[in-house]
Protein backbone atom coordinates (compact mmCIF):
# COMPACT_ATOMS: atom_id res chain seq x y z
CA UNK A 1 0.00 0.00 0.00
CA UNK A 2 1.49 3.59 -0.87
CA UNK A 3 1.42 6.16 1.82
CA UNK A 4 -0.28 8.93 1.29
CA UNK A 5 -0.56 12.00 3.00
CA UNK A 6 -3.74 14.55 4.11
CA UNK A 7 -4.43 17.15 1.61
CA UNK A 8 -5.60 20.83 2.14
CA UNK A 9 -9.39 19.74 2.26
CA UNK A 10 -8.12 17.60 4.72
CA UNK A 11 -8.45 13.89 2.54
CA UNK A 12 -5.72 11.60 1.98
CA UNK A 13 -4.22 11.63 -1.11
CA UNK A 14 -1.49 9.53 -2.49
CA UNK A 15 2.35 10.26 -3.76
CA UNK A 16 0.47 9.76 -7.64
CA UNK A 17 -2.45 12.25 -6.99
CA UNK A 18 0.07 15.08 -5.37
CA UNK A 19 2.09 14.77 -8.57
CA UNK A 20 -0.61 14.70 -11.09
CA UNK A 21 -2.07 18.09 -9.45
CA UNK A 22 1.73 19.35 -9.33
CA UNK A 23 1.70 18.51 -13.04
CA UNK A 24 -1.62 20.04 -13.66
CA UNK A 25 -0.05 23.67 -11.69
CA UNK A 26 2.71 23.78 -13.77
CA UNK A 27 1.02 23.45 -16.96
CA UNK A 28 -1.52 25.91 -15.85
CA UNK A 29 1.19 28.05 -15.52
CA UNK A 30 2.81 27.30 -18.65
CA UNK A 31 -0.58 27.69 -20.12
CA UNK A 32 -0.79 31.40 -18.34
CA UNK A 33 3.04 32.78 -19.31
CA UNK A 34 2.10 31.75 -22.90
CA UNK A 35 -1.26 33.54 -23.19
CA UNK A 36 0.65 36.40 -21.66
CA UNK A 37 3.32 36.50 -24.39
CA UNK A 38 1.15 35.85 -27.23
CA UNK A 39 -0.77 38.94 -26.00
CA UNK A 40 2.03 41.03 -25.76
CA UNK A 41 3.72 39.87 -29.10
CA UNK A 42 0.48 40.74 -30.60
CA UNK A 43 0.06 43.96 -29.52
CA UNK A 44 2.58 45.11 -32.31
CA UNK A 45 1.01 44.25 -35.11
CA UNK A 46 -2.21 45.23 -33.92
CA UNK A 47 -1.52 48.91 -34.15
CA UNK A 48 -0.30 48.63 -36.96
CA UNK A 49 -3.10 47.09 -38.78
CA UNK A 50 -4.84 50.15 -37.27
CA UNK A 51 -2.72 52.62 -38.36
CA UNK A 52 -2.80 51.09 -42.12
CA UNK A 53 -6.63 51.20 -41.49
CA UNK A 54 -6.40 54.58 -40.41
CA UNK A 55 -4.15 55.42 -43.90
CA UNK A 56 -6.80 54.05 -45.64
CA UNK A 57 -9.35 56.48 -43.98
CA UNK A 58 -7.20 59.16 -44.96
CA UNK A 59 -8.09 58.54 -48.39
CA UNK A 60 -11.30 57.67 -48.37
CA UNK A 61 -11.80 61.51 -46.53
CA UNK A 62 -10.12 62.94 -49.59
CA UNK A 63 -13.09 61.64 -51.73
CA UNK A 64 -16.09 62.41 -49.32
CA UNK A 65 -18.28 65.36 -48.10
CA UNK A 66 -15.62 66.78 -45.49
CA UNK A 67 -13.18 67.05 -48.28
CA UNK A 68 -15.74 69.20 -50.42
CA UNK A 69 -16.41 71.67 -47.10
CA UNK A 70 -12.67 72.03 -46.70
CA UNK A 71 -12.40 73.03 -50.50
CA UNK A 72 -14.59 75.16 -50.48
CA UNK A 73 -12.99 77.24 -47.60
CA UNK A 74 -9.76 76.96 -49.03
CA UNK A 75 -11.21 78.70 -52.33
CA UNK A 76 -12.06 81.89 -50.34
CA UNK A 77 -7.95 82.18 -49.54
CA UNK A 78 -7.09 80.77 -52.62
CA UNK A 79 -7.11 80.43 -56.29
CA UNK A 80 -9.04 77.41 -56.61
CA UNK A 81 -6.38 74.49 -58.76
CA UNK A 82 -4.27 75.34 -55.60
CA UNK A 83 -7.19 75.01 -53.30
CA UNK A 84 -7.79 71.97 -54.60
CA UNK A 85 -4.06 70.62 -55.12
CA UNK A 86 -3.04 71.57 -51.20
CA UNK A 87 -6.24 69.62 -50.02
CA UNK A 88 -5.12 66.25 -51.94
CA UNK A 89 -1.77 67.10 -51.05
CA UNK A 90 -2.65 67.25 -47.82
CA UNK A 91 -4.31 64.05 -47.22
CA UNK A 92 -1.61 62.25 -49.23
CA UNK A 93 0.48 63.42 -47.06
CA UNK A 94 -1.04 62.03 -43.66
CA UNK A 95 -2.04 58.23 -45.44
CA UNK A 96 1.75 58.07 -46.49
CA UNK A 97 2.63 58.95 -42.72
CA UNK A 98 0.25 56.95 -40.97
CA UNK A 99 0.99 54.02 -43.69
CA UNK A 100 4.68 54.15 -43.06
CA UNK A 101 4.23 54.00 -39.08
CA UNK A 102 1.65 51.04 -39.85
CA UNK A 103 3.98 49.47 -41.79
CA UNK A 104 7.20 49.56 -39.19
CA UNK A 105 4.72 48.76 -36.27
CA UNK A 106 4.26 45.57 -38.92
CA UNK A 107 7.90 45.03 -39.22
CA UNK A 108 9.15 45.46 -35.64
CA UNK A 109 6.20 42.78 -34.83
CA UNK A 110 8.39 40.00 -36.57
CA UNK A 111 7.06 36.78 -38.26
CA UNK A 112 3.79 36.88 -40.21
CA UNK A 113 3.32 40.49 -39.31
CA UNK A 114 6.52 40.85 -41.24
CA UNK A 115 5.77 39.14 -44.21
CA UNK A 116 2.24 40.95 -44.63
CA UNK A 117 4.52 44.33 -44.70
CA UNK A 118 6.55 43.49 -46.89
CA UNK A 119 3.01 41.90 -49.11
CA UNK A 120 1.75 45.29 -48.71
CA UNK A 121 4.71 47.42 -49.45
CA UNK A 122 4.89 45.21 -52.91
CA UNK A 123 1.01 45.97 -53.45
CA UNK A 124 1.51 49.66 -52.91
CA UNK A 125 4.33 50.23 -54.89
CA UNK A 126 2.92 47.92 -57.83
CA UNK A 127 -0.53 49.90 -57.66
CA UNK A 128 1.76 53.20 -57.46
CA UNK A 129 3.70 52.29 -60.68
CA UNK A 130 0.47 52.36 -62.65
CA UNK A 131 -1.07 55.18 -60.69
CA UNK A 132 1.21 57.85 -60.63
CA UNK A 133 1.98 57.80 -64.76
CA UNK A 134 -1.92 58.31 -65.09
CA UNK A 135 -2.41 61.02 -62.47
CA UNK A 136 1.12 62.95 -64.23
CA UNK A 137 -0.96 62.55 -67.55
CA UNK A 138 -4.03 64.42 -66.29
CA UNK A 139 -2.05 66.62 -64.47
CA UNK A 140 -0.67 67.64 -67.65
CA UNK A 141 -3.40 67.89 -69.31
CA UNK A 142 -5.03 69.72 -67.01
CA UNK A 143 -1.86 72.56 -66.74
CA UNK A 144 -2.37 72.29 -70.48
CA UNK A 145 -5.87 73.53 -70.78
């Protein structure tokens, strides 16, 4: 017969039930630094999701009703192509700042946060390259007129 000894609720337990429940504490608190860790490695990449979301806002403001407001106090200061061009300027500006934060919060996360930056920064500069020759054109055309 194994000896056993009397537990904190005052039963007897044996040498094989005191170390399955010290097994079962240490993998709880395995289980705990883990979740901790996973939480704080995600925390990263998490902002910077947000921030690209945020970029992304940026640009969909340069499109929408605030954006026509703004104009049209700009175009009691000024001429109104350079109303116009400092507005779009101006939001470009913040999405390409709040995208390049976004994007190193993506980087300095490591692993698959990583990857997706560098996924994105290809996207982006692919979508740029047939963008930017377009928007030159009717800039051109437009200085033109």
């Amino acid at each position: 017969m194994s000896e056993g000894t009397t537990g904190p609720d005052g039963r007897r337990t044996s040498a094989t039930e005191r170390l399955a429940e010290d097994v079962a504490d240490v993998v709880r608190e395995e289980v705990r630094a883990v979740r901790m860790q996973v939480g704080e490695a995600a925390r990263p990449a998490g902002l910077g999701i947000v921030l690209l979301a945020a970029a992304g806002g940026c640009l969909v403001l340069g499109a929408g009703a605030a954006s026509t407001t703004v104009l049209r106090v700009l175009e009691t200061m000024l001429p109104r192509r350079l109303a116009a061009a400092g507005l779009t300027a101006g939001y470009l500006g913040a999405a390409v700042l709040l995208g390049r934060v976004g994007m190193a919060q993506l980087r300095a996360a490591g692993g698959p946060s990583a990857r997706l930056a560098d996924d994105v920064r290809d996207m982006v500069t692919e979508t740029a390259g047939r963008v930017l020759p377009a928007g030159v054109d009717a800039a051109r055309a437009e200085l033109d007129r």
